[in-house]
PDB file of N, CA and C in Angstrom:
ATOM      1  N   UNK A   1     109.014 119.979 111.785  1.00  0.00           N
ATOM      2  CA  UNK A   1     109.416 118.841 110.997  1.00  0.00           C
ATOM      3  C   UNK A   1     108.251 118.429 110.106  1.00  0.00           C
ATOM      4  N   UNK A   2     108.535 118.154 108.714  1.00  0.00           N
ATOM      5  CA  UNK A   2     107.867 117.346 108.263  1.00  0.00           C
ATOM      6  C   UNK A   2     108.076 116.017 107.829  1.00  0.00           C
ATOM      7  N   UNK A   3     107.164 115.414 107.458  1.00  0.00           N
ATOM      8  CA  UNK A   3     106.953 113.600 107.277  1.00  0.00           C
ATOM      9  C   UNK A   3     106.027 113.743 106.287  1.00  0.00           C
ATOM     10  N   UNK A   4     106.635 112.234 104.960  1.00  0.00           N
ATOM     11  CA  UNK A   4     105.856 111.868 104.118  1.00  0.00           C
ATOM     12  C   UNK A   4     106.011 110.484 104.937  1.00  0.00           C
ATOM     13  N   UNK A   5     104.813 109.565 104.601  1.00  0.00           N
ATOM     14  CA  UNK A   5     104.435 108.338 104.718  1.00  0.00           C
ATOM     15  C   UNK A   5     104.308 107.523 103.538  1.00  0.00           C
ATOM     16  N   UNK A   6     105.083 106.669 103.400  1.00  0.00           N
ATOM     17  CA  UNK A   6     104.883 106.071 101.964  1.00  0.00           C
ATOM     18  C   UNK A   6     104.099 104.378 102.392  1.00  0.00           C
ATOM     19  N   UNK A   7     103.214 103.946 102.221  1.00  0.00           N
ATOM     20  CA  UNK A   7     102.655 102.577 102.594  1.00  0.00           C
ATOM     21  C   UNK A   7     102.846 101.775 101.510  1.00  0.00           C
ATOM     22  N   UNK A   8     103.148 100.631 101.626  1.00  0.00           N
ATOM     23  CA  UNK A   8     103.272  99.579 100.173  1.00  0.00           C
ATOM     24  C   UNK A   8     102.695  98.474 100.446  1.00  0.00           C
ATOM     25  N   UNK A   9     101.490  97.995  99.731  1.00  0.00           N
ATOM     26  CA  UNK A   9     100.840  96.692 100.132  1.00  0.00           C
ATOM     27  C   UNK A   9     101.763  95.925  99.390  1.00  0.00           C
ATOM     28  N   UNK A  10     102.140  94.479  99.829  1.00  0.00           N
ATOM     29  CA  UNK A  10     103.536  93.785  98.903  1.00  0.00           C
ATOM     30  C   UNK A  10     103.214  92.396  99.970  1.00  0.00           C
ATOM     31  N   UNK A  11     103.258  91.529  99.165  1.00  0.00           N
ATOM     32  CA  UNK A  11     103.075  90.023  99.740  1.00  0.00           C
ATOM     33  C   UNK A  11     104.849  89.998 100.488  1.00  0.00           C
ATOM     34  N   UNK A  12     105.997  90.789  99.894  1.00  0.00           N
ATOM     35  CA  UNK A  12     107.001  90.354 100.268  1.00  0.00           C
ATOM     36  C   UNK A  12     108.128  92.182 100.327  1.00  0.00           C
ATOM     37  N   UNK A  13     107.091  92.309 101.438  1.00  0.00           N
ATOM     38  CA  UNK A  13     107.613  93.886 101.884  1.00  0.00           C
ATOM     39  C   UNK A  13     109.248  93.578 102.250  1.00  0.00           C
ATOM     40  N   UNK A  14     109.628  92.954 102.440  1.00  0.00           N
ATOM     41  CA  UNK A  14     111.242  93.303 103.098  1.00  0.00           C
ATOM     42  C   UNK A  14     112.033  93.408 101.577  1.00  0.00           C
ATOM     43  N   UNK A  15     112.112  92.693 100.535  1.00  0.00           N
ATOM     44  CA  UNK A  15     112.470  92.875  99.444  1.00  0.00           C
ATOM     45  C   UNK A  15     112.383  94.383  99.029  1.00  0.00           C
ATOM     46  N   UNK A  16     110.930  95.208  99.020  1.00  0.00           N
ATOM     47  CA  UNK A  16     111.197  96.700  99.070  1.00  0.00           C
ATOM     48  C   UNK A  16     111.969  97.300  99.791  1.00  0.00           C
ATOM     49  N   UNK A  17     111.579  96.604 101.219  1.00  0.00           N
ATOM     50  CA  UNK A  17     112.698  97.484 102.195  1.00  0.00           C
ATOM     51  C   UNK A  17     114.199  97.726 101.782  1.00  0.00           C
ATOM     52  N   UNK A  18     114.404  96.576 101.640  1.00  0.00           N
ATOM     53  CA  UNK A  18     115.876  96.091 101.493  1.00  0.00           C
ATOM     54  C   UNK A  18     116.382  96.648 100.167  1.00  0.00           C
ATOM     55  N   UNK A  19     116.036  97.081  99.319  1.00  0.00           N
ATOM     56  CA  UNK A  19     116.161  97.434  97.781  1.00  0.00           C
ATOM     57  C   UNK A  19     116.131  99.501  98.078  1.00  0.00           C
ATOM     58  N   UNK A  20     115.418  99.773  99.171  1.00  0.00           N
ATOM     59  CA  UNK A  20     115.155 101.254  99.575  1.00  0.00           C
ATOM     60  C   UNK A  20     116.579 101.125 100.615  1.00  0.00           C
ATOM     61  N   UNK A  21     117.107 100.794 101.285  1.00  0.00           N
ATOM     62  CA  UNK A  21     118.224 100.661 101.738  1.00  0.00           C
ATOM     63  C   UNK A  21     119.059 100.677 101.692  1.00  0.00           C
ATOM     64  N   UNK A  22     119.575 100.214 100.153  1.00  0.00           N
ATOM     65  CA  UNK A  22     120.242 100.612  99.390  1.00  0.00           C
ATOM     66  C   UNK A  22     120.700 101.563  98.629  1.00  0.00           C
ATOM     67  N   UNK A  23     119.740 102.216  98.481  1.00  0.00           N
ATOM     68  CA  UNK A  23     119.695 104.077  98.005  1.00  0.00           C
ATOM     69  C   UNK A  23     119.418 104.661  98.772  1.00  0.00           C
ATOM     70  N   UNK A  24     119.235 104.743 100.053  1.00  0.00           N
ATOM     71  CA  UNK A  24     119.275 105.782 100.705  1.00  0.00           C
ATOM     72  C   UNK A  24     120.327 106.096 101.858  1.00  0.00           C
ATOM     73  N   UNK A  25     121.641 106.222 100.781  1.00  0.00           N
ATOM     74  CA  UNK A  25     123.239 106.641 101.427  1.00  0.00           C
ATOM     75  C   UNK A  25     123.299 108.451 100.730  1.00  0.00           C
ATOM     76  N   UNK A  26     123.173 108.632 100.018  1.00  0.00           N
ATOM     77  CA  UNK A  26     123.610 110.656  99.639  1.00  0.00           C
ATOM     78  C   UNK A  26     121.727 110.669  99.733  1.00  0.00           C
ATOM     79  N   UNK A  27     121.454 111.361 100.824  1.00  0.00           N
ATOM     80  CA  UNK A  27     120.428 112.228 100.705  1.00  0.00           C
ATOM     81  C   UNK A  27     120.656 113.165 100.897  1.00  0.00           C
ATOM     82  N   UNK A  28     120.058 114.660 100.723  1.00  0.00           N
ATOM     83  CA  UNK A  28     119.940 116.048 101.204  1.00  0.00           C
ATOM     84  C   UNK A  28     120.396 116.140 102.877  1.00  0.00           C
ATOM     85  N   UNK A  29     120.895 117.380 103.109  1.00  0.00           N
ATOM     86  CA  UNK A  29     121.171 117.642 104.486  1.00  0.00           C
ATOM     87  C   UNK A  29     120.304 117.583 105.192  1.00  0.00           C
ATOM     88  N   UNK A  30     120.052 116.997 106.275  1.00  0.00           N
ATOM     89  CA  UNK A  30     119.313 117.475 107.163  1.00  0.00           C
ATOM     90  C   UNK A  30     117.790 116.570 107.122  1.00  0.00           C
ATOM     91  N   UNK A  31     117.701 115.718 105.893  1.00  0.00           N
ATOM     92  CA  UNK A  31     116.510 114.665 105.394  1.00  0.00           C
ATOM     93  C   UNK A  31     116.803 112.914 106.251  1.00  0.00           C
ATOM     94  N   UNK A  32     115.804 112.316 106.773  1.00  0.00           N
ATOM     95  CA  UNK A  32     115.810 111.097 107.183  1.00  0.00           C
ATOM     96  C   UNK A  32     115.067 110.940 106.598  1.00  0.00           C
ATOM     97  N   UNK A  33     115.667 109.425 106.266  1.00  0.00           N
ATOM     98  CA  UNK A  33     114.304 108.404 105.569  1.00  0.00           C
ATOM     99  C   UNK A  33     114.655 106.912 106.353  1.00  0.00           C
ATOM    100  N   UNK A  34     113.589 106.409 106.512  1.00  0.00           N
ATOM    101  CA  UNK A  34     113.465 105.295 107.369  1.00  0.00           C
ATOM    102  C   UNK A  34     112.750 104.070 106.537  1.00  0.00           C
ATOM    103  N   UNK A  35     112.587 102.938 107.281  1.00  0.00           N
ATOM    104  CA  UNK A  35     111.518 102.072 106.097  1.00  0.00           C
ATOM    105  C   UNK A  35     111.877 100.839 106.846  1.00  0.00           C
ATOM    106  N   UNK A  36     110.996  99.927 107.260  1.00  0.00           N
ATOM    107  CA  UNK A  36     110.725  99.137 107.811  1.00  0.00           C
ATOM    108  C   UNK A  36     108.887  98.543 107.275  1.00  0.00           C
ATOM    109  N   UNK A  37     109.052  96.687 107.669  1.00  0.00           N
ATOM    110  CA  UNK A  37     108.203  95.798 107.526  1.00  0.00           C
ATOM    111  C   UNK A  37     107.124  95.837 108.096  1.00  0.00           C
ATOM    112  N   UNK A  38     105.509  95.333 107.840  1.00  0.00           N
ATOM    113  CA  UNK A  38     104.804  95.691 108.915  1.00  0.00           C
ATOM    114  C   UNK A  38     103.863  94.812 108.444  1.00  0.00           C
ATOM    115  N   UNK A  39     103.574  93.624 108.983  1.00  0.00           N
ATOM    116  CA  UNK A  39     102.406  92.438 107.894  1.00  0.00           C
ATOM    117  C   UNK A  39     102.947  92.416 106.655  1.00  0.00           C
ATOM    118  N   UNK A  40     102.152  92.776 105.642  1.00  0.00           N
ATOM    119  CA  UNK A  40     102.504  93.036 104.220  1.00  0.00           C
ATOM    120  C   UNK A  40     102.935  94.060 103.705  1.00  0.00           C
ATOM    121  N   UNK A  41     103.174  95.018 104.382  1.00  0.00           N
ATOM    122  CA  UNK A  41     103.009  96.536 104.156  1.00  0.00           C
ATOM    123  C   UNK A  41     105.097  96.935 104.312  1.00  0.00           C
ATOM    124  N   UNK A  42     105.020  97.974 103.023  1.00  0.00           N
ATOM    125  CA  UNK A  42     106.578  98.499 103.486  1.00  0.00           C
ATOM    126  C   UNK A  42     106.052  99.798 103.925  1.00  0.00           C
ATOM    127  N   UNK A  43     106.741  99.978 104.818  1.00  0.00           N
ATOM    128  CA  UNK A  43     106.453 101.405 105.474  1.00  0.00           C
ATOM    129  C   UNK A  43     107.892 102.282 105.120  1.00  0.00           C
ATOM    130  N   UNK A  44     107.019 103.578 104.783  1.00  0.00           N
ATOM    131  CA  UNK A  44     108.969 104.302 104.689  1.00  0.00           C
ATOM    132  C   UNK A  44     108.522 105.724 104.825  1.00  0.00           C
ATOM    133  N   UNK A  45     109.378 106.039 105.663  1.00  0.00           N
ATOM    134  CA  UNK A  45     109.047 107.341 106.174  1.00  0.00           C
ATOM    135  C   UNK A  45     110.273 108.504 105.985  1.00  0.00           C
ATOM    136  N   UNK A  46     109.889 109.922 105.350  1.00  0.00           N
ATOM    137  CA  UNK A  46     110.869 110.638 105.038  1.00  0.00           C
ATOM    138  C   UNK A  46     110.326 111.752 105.840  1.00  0.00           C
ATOM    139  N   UNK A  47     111.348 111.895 106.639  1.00  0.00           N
ATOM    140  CA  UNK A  47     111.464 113.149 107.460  1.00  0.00           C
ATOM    141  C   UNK A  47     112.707 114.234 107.220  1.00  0.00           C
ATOM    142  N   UNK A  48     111.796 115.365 107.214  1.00  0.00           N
ATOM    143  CA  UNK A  48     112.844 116.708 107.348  1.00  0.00           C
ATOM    144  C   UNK A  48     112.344 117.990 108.168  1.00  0.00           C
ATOM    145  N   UNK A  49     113.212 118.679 108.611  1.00  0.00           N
ATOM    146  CA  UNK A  49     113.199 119.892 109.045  1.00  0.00           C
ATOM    147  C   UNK A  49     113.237 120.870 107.857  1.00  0.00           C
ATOM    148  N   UNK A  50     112.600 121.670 107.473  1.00  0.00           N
ATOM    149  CA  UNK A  50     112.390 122.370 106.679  1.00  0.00           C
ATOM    150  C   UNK A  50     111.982 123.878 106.907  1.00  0.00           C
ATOM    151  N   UNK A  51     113.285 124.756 106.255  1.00  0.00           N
ATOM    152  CA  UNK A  51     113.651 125.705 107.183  1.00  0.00           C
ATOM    153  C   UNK A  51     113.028 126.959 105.799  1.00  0.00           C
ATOM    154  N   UNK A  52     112.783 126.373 104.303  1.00  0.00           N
ATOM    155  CA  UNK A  52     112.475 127.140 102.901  1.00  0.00           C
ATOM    156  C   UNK A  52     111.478 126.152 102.690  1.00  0.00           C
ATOM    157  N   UNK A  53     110.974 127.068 101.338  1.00  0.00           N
ATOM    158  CA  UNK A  53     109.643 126.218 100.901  1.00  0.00           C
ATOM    159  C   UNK A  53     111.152 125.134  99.550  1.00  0.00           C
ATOM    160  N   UNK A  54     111.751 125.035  99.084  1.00  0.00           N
ATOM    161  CA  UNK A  54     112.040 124.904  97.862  1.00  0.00           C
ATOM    162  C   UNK A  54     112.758 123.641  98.855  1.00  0.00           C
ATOM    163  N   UNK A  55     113.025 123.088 100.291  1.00  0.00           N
ATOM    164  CA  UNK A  55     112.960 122.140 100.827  1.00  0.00           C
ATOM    165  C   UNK A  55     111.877 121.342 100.715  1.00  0.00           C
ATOM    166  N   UNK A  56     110.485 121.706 100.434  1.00  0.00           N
ATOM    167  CA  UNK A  56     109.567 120.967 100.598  1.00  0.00           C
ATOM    168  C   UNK A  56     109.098 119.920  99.108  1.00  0.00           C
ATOM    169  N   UNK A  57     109.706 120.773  98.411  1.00  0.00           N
ATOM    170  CA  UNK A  57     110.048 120.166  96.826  1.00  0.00           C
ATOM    171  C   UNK A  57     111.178 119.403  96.687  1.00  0.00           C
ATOM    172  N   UNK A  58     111.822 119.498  97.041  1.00  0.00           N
ATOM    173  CA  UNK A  58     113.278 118.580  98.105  1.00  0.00           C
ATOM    174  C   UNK A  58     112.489 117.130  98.042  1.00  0.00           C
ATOM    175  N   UNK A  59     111.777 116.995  99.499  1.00  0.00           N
ATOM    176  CA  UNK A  59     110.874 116.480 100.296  1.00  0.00           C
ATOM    177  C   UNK A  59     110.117 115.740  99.223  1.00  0.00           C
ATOM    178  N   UNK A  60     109.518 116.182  98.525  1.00  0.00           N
ATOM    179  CA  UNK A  60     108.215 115.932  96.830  1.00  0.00           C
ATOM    180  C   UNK A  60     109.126 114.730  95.936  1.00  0.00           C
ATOM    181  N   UNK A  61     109.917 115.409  95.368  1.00  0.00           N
ATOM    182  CA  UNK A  61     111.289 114.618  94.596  1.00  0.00           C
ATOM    183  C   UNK A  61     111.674 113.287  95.049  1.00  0.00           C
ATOM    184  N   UNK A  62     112.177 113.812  96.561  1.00  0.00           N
ATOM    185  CA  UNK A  62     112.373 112.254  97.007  1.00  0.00           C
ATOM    186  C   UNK A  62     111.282 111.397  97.267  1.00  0.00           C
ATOM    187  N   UNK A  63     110.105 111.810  97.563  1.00  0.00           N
ATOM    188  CA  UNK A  63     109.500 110.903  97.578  1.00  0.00           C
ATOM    189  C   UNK A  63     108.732 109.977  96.642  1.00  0.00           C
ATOM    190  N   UNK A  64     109.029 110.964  94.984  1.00  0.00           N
ATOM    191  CA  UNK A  64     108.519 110.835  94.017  1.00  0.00           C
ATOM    192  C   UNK A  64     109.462 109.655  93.722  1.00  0.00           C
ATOM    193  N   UNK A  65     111.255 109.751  92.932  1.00  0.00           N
ATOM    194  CA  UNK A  65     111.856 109.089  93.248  1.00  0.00           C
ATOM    195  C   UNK A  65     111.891 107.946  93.589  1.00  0.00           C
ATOM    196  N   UNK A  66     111.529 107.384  95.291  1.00  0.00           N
ATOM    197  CA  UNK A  66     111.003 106.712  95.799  1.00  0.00           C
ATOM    198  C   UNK A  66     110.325 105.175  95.352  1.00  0.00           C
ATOM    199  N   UNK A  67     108.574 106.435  95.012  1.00  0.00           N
ATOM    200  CA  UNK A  67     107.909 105.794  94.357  1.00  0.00           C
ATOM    201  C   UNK A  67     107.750 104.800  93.044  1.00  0.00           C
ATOM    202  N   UNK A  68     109.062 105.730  92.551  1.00  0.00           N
ATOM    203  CA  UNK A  68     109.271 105.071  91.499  1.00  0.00           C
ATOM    204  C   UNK A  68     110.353 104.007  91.349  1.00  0.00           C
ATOM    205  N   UNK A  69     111.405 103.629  92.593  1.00  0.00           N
ATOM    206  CA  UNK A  69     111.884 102.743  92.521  1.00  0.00           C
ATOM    207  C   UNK A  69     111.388 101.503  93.262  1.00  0.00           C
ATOM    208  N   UNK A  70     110.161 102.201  94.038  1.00  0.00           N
ATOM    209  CA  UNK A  70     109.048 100.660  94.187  1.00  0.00           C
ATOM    210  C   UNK A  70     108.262 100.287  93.298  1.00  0.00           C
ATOM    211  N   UNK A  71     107.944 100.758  92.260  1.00  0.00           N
ATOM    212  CA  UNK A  71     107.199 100.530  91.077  1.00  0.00           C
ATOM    213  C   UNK A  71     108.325  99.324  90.722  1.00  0.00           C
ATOM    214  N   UNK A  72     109.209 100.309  90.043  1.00  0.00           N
ATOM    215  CA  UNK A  72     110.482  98.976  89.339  1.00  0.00           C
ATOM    216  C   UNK A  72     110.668  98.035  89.945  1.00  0.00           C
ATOM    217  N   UNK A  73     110.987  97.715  91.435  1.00  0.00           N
ATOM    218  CA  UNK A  73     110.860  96.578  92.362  1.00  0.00           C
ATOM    219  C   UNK A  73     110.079  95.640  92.268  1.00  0.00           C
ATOM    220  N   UNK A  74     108.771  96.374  92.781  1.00  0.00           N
ATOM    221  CA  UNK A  74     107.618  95.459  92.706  1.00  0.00           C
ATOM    222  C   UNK A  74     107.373  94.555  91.027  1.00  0.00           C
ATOM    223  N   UNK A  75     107.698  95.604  89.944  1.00  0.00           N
ATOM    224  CA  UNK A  75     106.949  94.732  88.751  1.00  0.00           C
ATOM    225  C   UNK A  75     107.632  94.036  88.159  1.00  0.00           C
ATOM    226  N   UNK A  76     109.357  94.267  88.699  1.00  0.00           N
ATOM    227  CA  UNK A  76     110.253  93.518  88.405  1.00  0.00           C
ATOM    228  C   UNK A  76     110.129  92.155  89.075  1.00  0.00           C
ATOM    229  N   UNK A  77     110.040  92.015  90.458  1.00  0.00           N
ATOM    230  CA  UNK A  77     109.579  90.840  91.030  1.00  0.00           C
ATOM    231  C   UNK A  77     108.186  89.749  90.600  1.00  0.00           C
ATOM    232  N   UNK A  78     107.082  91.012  90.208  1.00  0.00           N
ATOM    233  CA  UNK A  78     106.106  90.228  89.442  1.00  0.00           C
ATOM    234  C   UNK A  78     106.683  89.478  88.202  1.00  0.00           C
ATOM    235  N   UNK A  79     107.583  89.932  87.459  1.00  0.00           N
ATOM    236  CA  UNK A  79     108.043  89.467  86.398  1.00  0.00           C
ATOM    237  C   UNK A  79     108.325  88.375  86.488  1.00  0.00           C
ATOM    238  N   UNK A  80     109.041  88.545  87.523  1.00  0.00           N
ATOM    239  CA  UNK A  80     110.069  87.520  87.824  1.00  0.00           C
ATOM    240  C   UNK A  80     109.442  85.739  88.759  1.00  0.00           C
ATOM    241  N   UNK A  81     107.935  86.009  88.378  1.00  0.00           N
ATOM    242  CA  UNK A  81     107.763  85.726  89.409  1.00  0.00           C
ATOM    243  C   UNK A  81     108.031  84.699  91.102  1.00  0.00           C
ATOM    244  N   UNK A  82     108.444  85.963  91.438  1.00  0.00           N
ATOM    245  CA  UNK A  82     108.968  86.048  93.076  1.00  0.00           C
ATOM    246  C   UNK A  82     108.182  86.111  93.690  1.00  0.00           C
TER     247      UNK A  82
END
């Protein structure tokens, strides 16, 4: 199995959580992603069994993805300020 770890420093981590929760209904076969609160921190964890390498780019994508819908989150909330 592998695991990415995604950490998010965020004065108001459940708002990420909760916004990653929401998109993560059609993932790849066989992929978990998790994500939970922790102090300030969103934690989100993507796990797969990975049986090809072109899974592990799978794996890359989503987590890229991801990243980028905590970007929009977060600077949207700064905007906003929340």
């Amino acid at each position: 199995m592998v695991s990415i770890k995604i950490e998010v420093d965020y004065d108001k981590p459940e708002e990420i959580v909760r916004s990653i929760e929401v998109d993560n209904v059609d993932v790849p076969e066989g992929m978990r992603i998790s994500s939970k609160e922790d102090a300030n921190k969103a934690i989100i964890m993507i796990e797969m069994d990975v049986k090809e390498p072109k899974e592990l780019m799978t794996m890359r994508n989503t987590a890229d993805e991801i990243m980028r819908h905590v970007d929009v989150v977060v600077r949207t909330m700064r905007g906003l300020n929340i």
